[in-house]
PDB file of N, CA and C in Angstrom:
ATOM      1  N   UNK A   1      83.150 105.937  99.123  1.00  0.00           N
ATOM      2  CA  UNK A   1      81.874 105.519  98.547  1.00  0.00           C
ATOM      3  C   UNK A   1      81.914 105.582  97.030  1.00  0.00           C
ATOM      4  N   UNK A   2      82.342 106.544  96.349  1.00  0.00           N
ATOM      5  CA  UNK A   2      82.309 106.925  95.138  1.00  0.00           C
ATOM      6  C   UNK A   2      83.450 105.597  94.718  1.00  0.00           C
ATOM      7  N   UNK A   3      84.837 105.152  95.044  1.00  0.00           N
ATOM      8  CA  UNK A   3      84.704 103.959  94.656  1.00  0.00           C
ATOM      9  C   UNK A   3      84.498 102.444  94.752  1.00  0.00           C
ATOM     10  N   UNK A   4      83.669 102.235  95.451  1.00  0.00           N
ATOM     11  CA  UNK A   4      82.300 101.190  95.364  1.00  0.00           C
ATOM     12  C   UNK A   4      81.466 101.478  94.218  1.00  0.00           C
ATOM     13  N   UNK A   5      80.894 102.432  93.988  1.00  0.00           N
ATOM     14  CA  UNK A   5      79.745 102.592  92.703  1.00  0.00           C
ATOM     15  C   UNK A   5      80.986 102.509  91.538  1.00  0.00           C
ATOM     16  N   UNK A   6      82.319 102.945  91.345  1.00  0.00           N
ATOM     17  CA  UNK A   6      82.749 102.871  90.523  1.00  0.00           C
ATOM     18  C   UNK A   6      83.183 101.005  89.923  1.00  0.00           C
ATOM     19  N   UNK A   7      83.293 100.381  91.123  1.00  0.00           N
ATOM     20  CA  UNK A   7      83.606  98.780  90.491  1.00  0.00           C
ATOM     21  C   UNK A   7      82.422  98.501  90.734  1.00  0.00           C
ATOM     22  N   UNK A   8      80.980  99.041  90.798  1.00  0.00           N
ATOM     23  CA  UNK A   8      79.746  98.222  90.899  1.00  0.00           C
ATOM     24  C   UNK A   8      79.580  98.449  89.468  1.00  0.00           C
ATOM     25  N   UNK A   9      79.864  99.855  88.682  1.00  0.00           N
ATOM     26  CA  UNK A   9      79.669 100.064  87.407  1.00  0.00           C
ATOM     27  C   UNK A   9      80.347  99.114  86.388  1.00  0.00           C
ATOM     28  N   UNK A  10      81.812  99.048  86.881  1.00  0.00           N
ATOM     29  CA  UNK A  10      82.023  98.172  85.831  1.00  0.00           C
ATOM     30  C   UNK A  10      81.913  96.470  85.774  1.00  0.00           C
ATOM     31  N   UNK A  11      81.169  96.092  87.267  1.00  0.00           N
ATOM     32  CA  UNK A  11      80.828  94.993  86.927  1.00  0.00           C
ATOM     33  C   UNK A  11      78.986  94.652  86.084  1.00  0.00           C
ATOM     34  N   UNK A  12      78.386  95.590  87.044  1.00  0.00           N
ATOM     35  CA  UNK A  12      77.056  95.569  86.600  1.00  0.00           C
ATOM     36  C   UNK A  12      76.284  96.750  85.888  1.00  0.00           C
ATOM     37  N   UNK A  13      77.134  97.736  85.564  1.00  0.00           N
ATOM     38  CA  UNK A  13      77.227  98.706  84.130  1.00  0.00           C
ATOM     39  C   UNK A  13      76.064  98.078  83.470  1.00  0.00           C
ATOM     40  N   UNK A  14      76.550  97.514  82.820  1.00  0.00           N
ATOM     41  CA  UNK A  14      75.729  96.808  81.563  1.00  0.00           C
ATOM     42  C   UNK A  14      74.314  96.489  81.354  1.00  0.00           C
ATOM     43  N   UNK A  15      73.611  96.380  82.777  1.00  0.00           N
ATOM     44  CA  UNK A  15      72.651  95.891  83.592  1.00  0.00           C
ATOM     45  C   UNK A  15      71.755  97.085  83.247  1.00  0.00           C
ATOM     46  N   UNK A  16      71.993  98.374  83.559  1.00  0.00           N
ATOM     47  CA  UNK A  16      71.073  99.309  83.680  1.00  0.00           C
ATOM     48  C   UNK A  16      70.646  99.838  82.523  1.00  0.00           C
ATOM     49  N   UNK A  17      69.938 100.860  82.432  1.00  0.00           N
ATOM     50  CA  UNK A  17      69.584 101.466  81.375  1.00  0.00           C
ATOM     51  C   UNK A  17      70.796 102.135  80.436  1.00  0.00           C
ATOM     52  N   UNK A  18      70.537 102.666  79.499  1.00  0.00           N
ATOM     53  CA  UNK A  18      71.989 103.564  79.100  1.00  0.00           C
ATOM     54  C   UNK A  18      71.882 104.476  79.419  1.00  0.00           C
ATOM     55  N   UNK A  19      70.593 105.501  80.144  1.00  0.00           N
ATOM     56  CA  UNK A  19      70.768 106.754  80.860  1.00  0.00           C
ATOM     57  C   UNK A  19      71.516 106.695  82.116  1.00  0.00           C
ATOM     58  N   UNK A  20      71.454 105.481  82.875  1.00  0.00           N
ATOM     59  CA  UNK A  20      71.610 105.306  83.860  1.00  0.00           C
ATOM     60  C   UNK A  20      73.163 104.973  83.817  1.00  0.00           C
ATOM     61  N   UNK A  21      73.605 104.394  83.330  1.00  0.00           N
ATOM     62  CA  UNK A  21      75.030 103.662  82.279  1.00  0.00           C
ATOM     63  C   UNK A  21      75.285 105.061  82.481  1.00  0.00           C
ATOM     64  N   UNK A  22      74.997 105.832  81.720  1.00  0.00           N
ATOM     65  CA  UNK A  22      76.059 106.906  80.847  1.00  0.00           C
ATOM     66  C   UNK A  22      76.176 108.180  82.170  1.00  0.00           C
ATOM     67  N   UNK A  23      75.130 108.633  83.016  1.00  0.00           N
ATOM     68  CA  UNK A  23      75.094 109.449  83.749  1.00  0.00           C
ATOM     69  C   UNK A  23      76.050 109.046  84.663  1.00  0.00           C
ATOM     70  N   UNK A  24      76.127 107.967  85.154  1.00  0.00           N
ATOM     71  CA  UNK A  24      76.805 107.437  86.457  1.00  0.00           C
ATOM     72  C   UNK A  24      78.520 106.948  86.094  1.00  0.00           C
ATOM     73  N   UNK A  25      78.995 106.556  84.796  1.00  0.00           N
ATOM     74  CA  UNK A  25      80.072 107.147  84.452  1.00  0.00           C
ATOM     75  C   UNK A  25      80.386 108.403  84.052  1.00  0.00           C
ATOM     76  N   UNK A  26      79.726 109.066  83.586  1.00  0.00           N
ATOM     77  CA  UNK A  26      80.325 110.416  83.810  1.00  0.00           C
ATOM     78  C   UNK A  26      80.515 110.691  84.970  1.00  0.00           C
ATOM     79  N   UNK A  27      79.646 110.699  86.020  1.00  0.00           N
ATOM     80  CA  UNK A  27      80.197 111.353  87.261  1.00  0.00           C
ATOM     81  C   UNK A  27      81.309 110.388  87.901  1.00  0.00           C
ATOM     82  N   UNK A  28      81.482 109.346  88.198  1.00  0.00           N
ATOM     83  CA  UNK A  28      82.364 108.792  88.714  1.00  0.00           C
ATOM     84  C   UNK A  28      83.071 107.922  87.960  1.00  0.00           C
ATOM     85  N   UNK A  29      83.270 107.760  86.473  1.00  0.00           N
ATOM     86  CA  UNK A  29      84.869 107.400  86.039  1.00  0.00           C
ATOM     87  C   UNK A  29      85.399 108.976  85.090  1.00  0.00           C
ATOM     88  N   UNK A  30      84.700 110.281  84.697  1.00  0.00           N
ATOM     89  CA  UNK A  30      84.640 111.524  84.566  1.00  0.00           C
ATOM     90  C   UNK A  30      84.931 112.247  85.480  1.00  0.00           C
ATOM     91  N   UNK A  31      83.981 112.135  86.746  1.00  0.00           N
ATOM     92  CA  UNK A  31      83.881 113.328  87.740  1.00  0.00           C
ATOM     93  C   UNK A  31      83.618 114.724  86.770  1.00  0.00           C
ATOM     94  N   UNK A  32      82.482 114.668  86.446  1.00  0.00           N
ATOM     95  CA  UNK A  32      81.633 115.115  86.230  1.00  0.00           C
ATOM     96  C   UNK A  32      80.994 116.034  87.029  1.00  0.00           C
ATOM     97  N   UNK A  33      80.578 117.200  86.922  1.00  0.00           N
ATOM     98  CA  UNK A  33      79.255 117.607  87.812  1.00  0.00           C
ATOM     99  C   UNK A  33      78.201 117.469  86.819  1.00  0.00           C
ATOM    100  N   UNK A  34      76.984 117.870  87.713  1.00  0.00           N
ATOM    101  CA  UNK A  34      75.600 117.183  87.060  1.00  0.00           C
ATOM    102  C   UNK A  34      75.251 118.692  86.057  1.00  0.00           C
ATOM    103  N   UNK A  35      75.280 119.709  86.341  1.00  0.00           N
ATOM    104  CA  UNK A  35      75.835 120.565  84.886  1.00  0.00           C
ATOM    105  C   UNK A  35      76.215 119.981  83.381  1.00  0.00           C
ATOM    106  N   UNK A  36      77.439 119.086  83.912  1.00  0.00           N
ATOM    107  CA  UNK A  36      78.198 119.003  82.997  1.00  0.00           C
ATOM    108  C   UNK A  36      78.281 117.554  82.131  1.00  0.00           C
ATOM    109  N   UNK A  37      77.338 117.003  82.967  1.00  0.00           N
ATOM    110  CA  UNK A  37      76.824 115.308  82.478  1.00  0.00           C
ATOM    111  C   UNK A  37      75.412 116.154  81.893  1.00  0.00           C
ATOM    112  N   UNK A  38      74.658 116.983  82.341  1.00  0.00           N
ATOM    113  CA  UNK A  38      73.470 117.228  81.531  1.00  0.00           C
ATOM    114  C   UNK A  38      73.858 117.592  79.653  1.00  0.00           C
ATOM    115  N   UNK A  39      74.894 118.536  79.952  1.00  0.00           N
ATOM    116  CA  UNK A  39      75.345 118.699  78.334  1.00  0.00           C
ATOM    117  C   UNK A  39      75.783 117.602  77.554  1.00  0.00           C
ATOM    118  N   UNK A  40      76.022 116.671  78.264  1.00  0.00           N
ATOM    119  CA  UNK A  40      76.788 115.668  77.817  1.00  0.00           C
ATOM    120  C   UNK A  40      75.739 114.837  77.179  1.00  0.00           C
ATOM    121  N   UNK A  41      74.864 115.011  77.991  1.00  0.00           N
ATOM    122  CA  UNK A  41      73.691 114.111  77.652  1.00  0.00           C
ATOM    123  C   UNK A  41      72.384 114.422  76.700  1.00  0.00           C
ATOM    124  N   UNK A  42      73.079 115.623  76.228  1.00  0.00           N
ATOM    125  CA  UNK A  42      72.209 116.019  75.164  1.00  0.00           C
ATOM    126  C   UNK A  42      71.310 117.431  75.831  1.00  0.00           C
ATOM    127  N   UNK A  43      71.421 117.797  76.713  1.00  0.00           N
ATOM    128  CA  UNK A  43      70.942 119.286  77.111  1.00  0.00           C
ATOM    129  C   UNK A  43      70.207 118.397  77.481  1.00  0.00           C
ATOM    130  N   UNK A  44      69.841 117.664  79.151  1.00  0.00           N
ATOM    131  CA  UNK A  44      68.406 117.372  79.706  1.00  0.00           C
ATOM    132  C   UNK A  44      68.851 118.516  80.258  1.00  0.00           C
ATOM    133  N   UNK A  45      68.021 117.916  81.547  1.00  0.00           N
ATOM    134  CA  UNK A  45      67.889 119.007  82.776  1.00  0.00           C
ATOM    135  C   UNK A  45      68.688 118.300  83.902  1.00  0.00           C
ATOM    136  N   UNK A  46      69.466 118.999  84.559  1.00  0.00           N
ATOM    137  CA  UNK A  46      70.052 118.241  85.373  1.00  0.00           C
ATOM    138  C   UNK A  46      69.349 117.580  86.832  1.00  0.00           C
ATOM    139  N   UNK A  47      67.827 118.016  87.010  1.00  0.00           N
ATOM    140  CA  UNK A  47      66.687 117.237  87.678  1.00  0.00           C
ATOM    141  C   UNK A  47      67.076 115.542  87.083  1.00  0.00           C
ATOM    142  N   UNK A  48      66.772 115.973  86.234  1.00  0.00           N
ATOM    143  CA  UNK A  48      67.256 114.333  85.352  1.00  0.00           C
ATOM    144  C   UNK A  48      68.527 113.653  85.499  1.00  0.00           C
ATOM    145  N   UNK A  49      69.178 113.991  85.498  1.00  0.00           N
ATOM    146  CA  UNK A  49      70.647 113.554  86.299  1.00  0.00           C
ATOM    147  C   UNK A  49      70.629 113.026  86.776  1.00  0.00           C
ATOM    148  N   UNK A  50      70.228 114.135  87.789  1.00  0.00           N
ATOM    149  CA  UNK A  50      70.020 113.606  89.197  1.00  0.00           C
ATOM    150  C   UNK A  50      69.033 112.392  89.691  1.00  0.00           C
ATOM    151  N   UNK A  51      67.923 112.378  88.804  1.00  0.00           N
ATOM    152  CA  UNK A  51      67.409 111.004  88.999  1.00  0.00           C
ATOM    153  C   UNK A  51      67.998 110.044  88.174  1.00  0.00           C
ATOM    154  N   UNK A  52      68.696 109.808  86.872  1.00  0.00           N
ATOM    155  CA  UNK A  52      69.598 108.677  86.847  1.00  0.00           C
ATOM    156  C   UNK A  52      70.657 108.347  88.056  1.00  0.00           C
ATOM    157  N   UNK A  53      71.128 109.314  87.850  1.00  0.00           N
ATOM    158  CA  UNK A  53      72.441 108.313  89.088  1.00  0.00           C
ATOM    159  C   UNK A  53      71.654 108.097  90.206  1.00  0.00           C
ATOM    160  N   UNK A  54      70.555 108.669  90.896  1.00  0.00           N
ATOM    161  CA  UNK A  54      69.941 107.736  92.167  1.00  0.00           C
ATOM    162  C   UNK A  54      69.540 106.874  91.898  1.00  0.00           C
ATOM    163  N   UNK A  55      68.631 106.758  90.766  1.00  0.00           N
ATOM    164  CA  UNK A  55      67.918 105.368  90.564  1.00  0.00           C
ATOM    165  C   UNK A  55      69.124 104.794  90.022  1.00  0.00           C
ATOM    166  N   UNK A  56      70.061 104.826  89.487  1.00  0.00           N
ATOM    167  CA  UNK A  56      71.313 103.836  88.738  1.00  0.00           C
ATOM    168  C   UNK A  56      71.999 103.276  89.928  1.00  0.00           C
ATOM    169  N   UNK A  57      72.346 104.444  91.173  1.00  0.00           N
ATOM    170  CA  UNK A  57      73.193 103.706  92.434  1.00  0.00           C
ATOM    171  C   UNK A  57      72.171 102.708  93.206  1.00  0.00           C
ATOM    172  N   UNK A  58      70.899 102.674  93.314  1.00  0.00           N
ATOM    173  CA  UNK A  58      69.675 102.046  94.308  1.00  0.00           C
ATOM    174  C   UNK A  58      70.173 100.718  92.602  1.00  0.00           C
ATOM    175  N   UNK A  59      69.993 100.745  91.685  1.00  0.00           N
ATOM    176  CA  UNK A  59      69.783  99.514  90.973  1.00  0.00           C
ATOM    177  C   UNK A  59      71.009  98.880  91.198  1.00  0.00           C
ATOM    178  N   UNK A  60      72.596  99.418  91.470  1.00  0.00           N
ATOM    179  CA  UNK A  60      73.953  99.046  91.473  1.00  0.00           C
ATOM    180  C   UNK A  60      74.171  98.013  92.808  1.00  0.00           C
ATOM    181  N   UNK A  61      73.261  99.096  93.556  1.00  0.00           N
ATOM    182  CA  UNK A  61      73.341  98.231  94.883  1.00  0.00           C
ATOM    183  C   UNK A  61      72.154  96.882  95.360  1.00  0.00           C
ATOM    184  N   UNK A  62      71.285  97.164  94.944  1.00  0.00           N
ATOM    185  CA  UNK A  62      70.360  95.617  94.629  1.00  0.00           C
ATOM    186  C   UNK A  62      70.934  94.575  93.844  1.00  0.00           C
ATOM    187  N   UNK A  63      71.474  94.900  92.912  1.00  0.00           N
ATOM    188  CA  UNK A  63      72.227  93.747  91.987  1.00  0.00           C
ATOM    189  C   UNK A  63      73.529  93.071  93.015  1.00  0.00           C
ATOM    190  N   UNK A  64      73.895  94.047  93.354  1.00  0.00           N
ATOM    191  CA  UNK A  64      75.325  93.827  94.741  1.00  0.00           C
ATOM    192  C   UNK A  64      74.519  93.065  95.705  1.00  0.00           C
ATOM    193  N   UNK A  65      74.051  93.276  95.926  1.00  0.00           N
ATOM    194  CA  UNK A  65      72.630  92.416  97.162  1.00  0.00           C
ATOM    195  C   UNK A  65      72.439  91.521  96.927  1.00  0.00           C
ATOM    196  N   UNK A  66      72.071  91.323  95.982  1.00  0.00           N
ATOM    197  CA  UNK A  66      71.671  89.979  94.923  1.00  0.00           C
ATOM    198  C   UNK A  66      73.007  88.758  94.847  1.00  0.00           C
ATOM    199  N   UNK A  67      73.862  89.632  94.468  1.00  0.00           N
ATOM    200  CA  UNK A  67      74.916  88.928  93.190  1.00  0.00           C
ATOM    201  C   UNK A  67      76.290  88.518  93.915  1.00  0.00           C
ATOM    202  N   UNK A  68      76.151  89.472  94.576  1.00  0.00           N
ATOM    203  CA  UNK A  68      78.077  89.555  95.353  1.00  0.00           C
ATOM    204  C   UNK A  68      79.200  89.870  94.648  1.00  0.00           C
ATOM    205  N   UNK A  69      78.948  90.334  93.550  1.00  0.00           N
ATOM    206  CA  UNK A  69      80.188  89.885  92.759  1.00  0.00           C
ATOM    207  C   UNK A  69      81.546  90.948  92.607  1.00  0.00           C
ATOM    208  N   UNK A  70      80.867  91.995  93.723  1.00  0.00           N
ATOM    209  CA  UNK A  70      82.034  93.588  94.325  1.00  0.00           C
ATOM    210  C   UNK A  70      82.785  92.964  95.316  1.00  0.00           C
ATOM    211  N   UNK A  71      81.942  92.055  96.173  1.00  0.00           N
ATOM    212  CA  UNK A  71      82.658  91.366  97.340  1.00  0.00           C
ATOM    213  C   UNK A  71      83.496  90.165  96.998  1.00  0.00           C
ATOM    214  N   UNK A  72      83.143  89.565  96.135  1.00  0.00           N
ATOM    215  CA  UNK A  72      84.067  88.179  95.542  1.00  0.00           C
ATOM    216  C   UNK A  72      85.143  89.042  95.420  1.00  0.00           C
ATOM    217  N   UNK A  73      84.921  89.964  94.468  1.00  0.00           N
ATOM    218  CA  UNK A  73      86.121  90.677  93.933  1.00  0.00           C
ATOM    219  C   UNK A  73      87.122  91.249  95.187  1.00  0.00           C
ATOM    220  N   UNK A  74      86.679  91.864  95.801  1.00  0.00           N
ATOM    221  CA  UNK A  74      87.346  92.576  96.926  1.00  0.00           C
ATOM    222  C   UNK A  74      88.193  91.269  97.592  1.00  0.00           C
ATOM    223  N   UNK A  75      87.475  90.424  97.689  1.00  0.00           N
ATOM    224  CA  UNK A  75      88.286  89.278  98.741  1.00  0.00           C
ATOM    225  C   UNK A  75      88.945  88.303  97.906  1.00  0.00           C
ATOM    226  N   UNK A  76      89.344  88.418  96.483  1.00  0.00           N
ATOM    227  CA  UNK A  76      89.955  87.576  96.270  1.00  0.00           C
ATOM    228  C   UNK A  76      90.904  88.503  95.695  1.00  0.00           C
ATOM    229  N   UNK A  77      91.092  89.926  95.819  1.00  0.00           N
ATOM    230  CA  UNK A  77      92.233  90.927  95.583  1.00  0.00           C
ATOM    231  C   UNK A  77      92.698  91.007  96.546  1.00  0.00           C
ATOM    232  N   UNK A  78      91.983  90.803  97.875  1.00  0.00           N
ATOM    233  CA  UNK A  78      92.590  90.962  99.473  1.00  0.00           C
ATOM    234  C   UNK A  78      93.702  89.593  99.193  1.00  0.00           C
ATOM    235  N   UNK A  79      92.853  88.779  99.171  1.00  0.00           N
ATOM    236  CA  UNK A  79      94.123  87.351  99.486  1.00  0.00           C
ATOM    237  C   UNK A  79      94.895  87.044  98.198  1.00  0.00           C
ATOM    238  N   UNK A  80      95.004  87.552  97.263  1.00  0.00           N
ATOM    239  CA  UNK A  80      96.240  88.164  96.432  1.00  0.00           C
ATOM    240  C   UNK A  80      97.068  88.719  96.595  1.00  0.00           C
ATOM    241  N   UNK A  81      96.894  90.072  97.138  1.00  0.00           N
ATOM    242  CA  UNK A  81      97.390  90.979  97.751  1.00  0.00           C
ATOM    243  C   UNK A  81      98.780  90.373  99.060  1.00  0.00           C
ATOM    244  N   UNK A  82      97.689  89.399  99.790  1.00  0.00           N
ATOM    245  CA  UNK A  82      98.330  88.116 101.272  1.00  0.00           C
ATOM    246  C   UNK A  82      99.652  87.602 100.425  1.00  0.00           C
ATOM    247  N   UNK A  83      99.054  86.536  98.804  1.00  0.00           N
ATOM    248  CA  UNK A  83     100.095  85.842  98.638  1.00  0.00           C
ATOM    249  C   UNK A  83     101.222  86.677  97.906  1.00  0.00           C
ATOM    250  N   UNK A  84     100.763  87.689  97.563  1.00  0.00           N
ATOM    251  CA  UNK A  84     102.400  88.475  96.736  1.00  0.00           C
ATOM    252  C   UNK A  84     103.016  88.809  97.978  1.00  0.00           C
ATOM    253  N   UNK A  85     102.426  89.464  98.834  1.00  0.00           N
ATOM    254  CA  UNK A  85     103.104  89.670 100.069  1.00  0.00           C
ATOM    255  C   UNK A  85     104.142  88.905 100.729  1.00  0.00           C
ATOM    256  N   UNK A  86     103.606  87.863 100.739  1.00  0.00           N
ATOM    257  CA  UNK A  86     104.338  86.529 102.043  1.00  0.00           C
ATOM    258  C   UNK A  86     105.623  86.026 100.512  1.00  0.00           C
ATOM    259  N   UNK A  87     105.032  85.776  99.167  1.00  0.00           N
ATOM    260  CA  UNK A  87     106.251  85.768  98.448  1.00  0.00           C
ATOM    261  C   UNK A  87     107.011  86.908  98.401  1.00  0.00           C
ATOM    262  N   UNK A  88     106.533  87.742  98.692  1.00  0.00           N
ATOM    263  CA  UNK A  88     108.264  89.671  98.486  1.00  0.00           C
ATOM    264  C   UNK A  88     109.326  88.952  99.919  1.00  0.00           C
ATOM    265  N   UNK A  89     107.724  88.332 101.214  1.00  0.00           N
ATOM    266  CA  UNK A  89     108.790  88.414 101.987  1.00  0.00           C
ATOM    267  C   UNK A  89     109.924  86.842 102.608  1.00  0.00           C
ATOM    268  N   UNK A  90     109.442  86.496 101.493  1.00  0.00           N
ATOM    269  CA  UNK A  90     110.227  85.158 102.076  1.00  0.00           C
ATOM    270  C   UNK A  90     112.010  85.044 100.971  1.00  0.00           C
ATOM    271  N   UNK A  91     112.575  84.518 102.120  1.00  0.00           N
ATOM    272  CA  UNK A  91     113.562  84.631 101.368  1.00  0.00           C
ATOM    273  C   UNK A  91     114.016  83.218 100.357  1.00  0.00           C
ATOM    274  N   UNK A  92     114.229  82.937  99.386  1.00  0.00           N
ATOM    275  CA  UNK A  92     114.251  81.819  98.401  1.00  0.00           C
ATOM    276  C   UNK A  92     115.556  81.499  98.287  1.00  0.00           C
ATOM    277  N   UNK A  93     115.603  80.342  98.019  1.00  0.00           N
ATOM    278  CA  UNK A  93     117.127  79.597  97.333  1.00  0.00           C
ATOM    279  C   UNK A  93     116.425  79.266  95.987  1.00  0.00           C
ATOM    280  N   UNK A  94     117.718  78.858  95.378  1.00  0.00           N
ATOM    281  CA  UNK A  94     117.706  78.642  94.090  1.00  0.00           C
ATOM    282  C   UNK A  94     116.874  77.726  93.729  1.00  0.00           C
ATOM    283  N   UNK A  95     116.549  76.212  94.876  1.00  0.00           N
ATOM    284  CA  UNK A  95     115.572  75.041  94.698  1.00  0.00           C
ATOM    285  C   UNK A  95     113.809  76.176  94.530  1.00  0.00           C
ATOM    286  N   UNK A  96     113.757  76.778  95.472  1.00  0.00           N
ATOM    287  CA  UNK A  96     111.916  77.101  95.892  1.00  0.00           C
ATOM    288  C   UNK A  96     111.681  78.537  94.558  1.00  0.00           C
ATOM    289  N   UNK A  97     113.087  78.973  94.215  1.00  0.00           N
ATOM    290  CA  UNK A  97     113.005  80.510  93.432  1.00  0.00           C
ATOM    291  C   UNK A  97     112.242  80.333  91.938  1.00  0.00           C
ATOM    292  N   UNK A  98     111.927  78.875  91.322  1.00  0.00           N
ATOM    293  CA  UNK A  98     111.412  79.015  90.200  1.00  0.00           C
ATOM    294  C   UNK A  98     109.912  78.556  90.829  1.00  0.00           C
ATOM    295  N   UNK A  99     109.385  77.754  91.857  1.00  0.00           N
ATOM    296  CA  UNK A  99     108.311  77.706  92.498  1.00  0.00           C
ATOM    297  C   UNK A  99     107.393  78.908  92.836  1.00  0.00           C
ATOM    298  N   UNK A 100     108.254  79.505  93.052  1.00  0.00           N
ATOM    299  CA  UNK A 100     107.642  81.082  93.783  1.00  0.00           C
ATOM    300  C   UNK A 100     107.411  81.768  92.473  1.00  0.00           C
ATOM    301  N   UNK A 101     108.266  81.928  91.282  1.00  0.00           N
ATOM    302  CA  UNK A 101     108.071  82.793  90.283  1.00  0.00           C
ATOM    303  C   UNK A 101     107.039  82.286  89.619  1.00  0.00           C
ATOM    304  N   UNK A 102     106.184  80.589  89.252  1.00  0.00           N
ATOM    305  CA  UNK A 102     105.207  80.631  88.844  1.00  0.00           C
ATOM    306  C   UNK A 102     104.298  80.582  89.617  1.00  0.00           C
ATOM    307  N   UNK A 103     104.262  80.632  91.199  1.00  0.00           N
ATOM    308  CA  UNK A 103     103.155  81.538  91.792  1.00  0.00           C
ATOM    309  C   UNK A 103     102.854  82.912  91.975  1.00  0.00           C
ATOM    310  N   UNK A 104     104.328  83.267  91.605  1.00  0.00           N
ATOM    311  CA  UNK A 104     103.351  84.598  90.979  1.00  0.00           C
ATOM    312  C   UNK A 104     103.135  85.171  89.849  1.00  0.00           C
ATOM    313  N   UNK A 105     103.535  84.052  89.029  1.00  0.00           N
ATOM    314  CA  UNK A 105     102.905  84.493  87.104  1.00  0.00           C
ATOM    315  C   UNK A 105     101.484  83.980  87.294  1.00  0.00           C
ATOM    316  N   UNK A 106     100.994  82.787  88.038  1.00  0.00           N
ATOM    317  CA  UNK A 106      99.584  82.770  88.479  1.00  0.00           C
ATOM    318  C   UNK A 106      98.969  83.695  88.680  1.00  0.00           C
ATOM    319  N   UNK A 107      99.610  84.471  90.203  1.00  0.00           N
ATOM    320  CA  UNK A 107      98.901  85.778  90.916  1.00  0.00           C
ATOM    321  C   UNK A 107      98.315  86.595  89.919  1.00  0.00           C
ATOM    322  N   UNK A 108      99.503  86.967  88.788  1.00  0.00           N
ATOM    323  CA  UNK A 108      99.195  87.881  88.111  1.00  0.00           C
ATOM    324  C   UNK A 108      98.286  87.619  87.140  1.00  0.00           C
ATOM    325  N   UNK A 109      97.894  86.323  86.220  1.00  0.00           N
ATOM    326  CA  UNK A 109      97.166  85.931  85.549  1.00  0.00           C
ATOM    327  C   UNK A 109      96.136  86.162  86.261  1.00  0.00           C
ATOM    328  N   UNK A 110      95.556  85.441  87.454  1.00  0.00           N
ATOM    329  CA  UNK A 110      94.342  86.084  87.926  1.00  0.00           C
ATOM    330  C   UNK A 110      93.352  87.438  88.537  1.00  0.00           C
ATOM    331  N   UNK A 111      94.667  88.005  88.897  1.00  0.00           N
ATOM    332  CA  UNK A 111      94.600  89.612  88.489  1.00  0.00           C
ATOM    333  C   UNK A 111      93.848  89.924  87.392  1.00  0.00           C
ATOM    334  N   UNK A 112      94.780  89.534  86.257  1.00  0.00           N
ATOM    335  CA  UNK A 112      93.979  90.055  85.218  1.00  0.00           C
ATOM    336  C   UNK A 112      92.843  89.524  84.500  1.00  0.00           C
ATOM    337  N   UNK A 113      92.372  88.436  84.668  1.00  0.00           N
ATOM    338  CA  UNK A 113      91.224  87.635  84.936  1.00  0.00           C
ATOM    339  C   UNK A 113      90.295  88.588  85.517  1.00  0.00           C
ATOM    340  N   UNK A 114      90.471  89.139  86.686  1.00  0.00           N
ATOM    341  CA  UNK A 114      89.647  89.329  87.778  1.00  0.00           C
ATOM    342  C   UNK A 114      89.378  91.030  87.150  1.00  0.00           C
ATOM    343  N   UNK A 115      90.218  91.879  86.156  1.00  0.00           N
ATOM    344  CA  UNK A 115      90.233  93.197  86.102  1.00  0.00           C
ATOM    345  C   UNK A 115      89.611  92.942  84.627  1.00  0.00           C
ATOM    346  N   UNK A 116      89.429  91.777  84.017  1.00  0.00           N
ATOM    347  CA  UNK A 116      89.528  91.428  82.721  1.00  0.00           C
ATOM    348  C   UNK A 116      88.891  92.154  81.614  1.00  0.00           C
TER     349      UNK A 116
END
């Protein structure tokens, strides 16, 4: 679970408040306890914390509801994942071996597209 909220953050991060922003990376790209995100955050109370990251995960996951854009992601790393695969396992001659190498300088371009 903890990483789901972590690629919901860095797609729709930006979206929330900055209490909400800042509490909910600390705890999950930090790992953080809520102690230790309260100091962080300027001495609240960690009551307060605790209501950013609930209300920040309930806003992470409506936008996900909304938007899709954890699931695009997931399924177009899944069938990435398919085509590097089926290229490790096929065996090439010298004709298909420069074919295959710019499908997977593609793969990887969209990788990093996709992590961008």
């Amino acid at each position: 679970m903890n990483e789901n909220y972590v690629l919901l953050l860095d797609i729709y991060g930006e979206l929330l408040p900055k209490s909400q922003q800042t509490a909910l990376d600390l705890r999950y790209n930090s790992d953080l306890s809520l102690g230790e995100i309260a100091e962080e955050m300027g001495g609240i109370s960690r009551q307060s914390v605790n209501d950013f990251l609930k209300k920040g995960k309930i806003r992470l996951s409506e936008l996900e509801s909304k938007l899709g854009s954890a699931a695009r992601y997931r399924e177009i790393s899944q069938e990435l994942d398919k085509i590097s695969s089926e290229l490790d396992g096929v065996s090439l001659n010298s004709e298909n071996f420069q074919r295959a190498e710019r499908v997977k300088t593609s793969v990887t371009k969209i990788r990093r597209a996709l992590n961008g």
